[in-house]
C-alpha atoms as a PDB file:
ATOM      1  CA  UNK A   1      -0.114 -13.711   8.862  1.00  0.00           C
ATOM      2  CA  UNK A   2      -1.651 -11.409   6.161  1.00  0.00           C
ATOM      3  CA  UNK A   3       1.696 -11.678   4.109  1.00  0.00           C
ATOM      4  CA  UNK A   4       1.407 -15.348   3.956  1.00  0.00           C
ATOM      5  CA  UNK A   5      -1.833 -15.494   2.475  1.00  0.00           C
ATOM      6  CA  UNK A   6      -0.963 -12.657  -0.031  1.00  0.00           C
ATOM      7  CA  UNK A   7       1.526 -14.798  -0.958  1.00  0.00           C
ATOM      8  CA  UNK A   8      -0.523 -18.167  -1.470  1.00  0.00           C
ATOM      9  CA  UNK A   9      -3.524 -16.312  -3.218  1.00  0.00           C
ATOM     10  CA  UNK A  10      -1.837 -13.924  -5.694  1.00  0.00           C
ATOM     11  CA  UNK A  11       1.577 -16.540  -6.361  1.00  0.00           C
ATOM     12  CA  UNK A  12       4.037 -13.283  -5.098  1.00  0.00           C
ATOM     13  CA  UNK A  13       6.804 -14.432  -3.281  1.00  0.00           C
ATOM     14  CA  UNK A  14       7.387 -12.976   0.317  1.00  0.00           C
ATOM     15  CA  UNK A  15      10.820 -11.048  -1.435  1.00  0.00           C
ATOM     16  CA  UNK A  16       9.018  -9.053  -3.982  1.00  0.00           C
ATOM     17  CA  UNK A  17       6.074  -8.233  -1.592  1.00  0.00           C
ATOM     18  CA  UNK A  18       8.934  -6.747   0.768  1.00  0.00           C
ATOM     19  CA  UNK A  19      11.219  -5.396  -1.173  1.00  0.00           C
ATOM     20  CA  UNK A  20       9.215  -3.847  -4.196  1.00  0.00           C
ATOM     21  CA  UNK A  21       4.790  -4.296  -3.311  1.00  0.00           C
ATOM     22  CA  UNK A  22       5.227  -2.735   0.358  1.00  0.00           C
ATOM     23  CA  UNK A  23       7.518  -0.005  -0.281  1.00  0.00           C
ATOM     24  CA  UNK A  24       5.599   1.234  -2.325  1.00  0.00           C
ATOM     25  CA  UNK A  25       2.626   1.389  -0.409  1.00  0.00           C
ATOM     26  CA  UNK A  26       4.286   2.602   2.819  1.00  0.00           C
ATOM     27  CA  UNK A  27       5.659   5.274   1.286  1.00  0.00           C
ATOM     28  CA  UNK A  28       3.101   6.422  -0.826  1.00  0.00           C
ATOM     29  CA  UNK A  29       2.651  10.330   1.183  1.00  0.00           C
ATOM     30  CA  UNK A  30       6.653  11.065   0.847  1.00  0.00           C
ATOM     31  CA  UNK A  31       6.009   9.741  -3.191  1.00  0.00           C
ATOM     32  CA  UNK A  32       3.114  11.827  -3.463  1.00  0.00           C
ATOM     33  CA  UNK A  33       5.053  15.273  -2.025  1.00  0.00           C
ATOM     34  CA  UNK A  34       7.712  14.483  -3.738  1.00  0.00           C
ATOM     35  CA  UNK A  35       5.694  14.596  -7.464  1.00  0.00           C
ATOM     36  CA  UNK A  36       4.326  17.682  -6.148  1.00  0.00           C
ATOM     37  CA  UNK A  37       7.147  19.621  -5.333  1.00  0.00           C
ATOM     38  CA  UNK A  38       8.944  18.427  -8.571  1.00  0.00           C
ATOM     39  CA  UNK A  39       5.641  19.252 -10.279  1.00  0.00           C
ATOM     40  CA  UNK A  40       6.537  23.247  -8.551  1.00  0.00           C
ATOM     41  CA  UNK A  41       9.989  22.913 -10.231  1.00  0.00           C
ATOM     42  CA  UNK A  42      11.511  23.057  -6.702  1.00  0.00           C
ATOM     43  CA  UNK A  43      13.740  19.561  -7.213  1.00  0.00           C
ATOM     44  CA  UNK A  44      15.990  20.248  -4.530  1.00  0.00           C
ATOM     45  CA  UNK A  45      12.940  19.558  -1.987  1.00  0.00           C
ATOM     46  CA  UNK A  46      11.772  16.658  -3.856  1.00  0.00           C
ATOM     47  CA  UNK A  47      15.167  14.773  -4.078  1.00  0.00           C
ATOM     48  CA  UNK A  48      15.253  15.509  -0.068  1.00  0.00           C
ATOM     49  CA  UNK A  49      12.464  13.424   0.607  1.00  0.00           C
ATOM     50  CA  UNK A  50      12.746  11.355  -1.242  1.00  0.00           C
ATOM     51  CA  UNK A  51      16.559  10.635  -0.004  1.00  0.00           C
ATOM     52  CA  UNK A  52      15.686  11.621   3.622  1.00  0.00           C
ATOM     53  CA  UNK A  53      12.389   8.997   3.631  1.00  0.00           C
ATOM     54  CA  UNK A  54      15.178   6.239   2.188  1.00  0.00           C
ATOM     55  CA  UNK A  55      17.843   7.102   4.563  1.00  0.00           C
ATOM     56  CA  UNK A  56      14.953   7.198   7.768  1.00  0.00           C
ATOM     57  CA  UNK A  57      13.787   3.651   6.701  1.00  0.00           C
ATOM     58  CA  UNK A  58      17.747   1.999   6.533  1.00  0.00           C
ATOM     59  CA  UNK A  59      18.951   4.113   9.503  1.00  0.00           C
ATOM     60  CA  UNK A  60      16.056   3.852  11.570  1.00  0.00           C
ATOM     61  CA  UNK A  61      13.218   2.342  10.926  1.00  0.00           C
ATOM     62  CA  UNK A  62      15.041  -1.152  10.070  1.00  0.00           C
ATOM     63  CA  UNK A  63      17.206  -1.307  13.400  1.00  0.00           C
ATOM     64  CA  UNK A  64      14.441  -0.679  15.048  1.00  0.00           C
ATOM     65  CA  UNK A  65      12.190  -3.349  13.718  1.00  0.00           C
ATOM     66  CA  UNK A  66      15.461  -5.697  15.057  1.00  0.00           C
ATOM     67  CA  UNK A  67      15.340  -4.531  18.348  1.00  0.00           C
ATOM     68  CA  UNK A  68      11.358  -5.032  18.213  1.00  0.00           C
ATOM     69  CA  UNK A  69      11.501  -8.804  16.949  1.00  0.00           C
ATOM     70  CA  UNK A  70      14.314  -8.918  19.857  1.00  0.00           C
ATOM     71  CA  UNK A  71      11.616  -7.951  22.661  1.00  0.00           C
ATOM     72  CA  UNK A  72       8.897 -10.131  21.267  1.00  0.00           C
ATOM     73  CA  UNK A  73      11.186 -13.274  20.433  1.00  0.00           C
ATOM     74  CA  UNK A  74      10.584 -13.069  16.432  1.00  0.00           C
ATOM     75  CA  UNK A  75      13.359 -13.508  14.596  1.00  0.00           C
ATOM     76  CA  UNK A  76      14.517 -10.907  12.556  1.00  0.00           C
ATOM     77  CA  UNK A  77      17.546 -10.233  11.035  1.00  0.00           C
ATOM     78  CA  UNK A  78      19.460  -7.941   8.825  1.00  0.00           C
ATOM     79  CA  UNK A  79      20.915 -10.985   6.864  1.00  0.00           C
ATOM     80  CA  UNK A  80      20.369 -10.668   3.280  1.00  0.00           C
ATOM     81  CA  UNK A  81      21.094 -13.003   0.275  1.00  0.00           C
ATOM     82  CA  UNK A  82      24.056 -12.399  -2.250  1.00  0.00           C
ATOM     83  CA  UNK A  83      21.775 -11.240  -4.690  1.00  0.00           C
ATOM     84  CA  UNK A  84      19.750  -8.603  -2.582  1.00  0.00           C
ATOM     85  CA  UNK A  85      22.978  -7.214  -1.615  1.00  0.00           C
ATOM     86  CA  UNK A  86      24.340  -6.667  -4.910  1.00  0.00           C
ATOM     87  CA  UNK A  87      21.155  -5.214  -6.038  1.00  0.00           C
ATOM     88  CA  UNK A  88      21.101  -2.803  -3.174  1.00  0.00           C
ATOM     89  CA  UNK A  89      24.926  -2.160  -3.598  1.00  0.00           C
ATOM     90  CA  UNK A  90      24.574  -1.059  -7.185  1.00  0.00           C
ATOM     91  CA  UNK A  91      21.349   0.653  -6.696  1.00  0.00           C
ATOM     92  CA  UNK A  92      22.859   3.156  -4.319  1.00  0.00           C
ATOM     93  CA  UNK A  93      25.776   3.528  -6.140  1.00  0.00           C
ATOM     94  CA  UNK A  94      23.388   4.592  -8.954  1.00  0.00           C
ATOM     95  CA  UNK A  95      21.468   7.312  -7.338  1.00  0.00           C
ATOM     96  CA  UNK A  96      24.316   8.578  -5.545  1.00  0.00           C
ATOM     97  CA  UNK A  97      25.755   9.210  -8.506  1.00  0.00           C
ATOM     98  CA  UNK A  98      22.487  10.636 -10.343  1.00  0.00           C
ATOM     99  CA  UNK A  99      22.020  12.946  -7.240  1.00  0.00           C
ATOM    100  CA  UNK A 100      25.606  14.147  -6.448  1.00  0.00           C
ATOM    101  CA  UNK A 101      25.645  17.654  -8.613  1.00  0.00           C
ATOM    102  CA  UNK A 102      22.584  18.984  -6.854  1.00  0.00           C
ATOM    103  CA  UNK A 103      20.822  19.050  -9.952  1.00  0.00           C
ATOM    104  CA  UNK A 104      18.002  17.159 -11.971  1.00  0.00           C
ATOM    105  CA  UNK A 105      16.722  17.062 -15.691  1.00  0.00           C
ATOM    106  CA  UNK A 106      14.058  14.238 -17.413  1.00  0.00           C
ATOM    107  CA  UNK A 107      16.652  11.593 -18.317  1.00  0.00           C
ATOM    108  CA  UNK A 108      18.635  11.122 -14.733  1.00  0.00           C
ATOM    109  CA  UNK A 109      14.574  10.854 -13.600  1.00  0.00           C
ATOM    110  CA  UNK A 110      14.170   8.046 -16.901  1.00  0.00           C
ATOM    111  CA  UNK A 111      17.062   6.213 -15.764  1.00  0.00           C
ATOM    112  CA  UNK A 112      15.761   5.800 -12.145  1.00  0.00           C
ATOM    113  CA  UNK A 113      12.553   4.562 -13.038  1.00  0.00           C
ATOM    114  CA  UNK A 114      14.373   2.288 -15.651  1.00  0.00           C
ATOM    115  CA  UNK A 115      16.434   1.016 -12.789  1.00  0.00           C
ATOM    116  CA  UNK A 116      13.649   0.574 -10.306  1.00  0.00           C
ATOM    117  CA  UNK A 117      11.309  -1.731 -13.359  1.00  0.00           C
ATOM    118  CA  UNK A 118      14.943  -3.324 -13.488  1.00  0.00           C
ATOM    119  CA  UNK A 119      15.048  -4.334 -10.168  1.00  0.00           C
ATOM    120  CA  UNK A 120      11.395  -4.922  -9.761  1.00  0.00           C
ATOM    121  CA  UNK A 121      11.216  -7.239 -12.218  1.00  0.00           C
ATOM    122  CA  UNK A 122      14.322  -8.911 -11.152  1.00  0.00           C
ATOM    123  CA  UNK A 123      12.745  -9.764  -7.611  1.00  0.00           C
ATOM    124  CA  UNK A 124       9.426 -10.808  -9.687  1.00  0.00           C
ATOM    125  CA  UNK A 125      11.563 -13.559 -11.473  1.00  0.00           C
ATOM    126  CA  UNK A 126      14.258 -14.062  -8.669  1.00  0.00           C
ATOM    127  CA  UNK A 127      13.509 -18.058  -7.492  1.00  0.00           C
ATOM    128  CA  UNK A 128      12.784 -18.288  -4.338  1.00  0.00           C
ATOM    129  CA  UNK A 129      13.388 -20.923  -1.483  1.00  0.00           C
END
């Protein structure tokens, strides 16, 4: 697989390719209109796709790719460690409450990028199996 030998020729481990390297990547066009509408001053559209491409990869897209590994006999499941729960947990809890009042200003948007290079480099230095 190409992961595999991303992994053995840049020292990455598989986590922080899938949790921080490829979501980035794959959702590059929502990141891209979302900068742009923010750039318009119309936040309200940003912060919806932004929260509507999130919600469309966990509701969706991630069931999905179950019930895909299912028909072709990969496993795949939604089992994740302690420590990738916890980080998900708080992250949510986080931007839910950033986003809640409907509104937006520079620091809420400083504070999510600080928690994202949190995370990020928490996966980095996260030992892996």
């Amino acid at each position: 697989g190409s992961i595999e030998g991303i992994v053995e020729s840049s020292g990455l481990s598989k986590t922080f390719i899938g949790i921080v390297l490829l979501p980035v990547i794959g959702n590059a066009a929502e990141f891209t209109t979302s900068i742009n509408a923010a750039a318009r001053n119309k936040m309200d559209f940003a912060v919806k796709i932004a929260a509507g491409s999130s919600m469309q990869i966990a509701l969706f897209i991630t069931p999905s790719l179950v019930l895909f590994g299912w028909i072709i006999g990969q496993d795949f499941t939604l089992h994740f460690q302690l420590f990738e729960t916890v980080v998900f947990f708080i992250s949510v809890l986080i931007t839910n409450y950033l986003i809640l009042d409907g509104k937006s200003n520079w620091l809420e948007g400083a504070m999510l990028l600080a928690t994202y290079a949190i995370i990020s480099l928490s996966f980095f230095h996260y030992p892996t199996k």
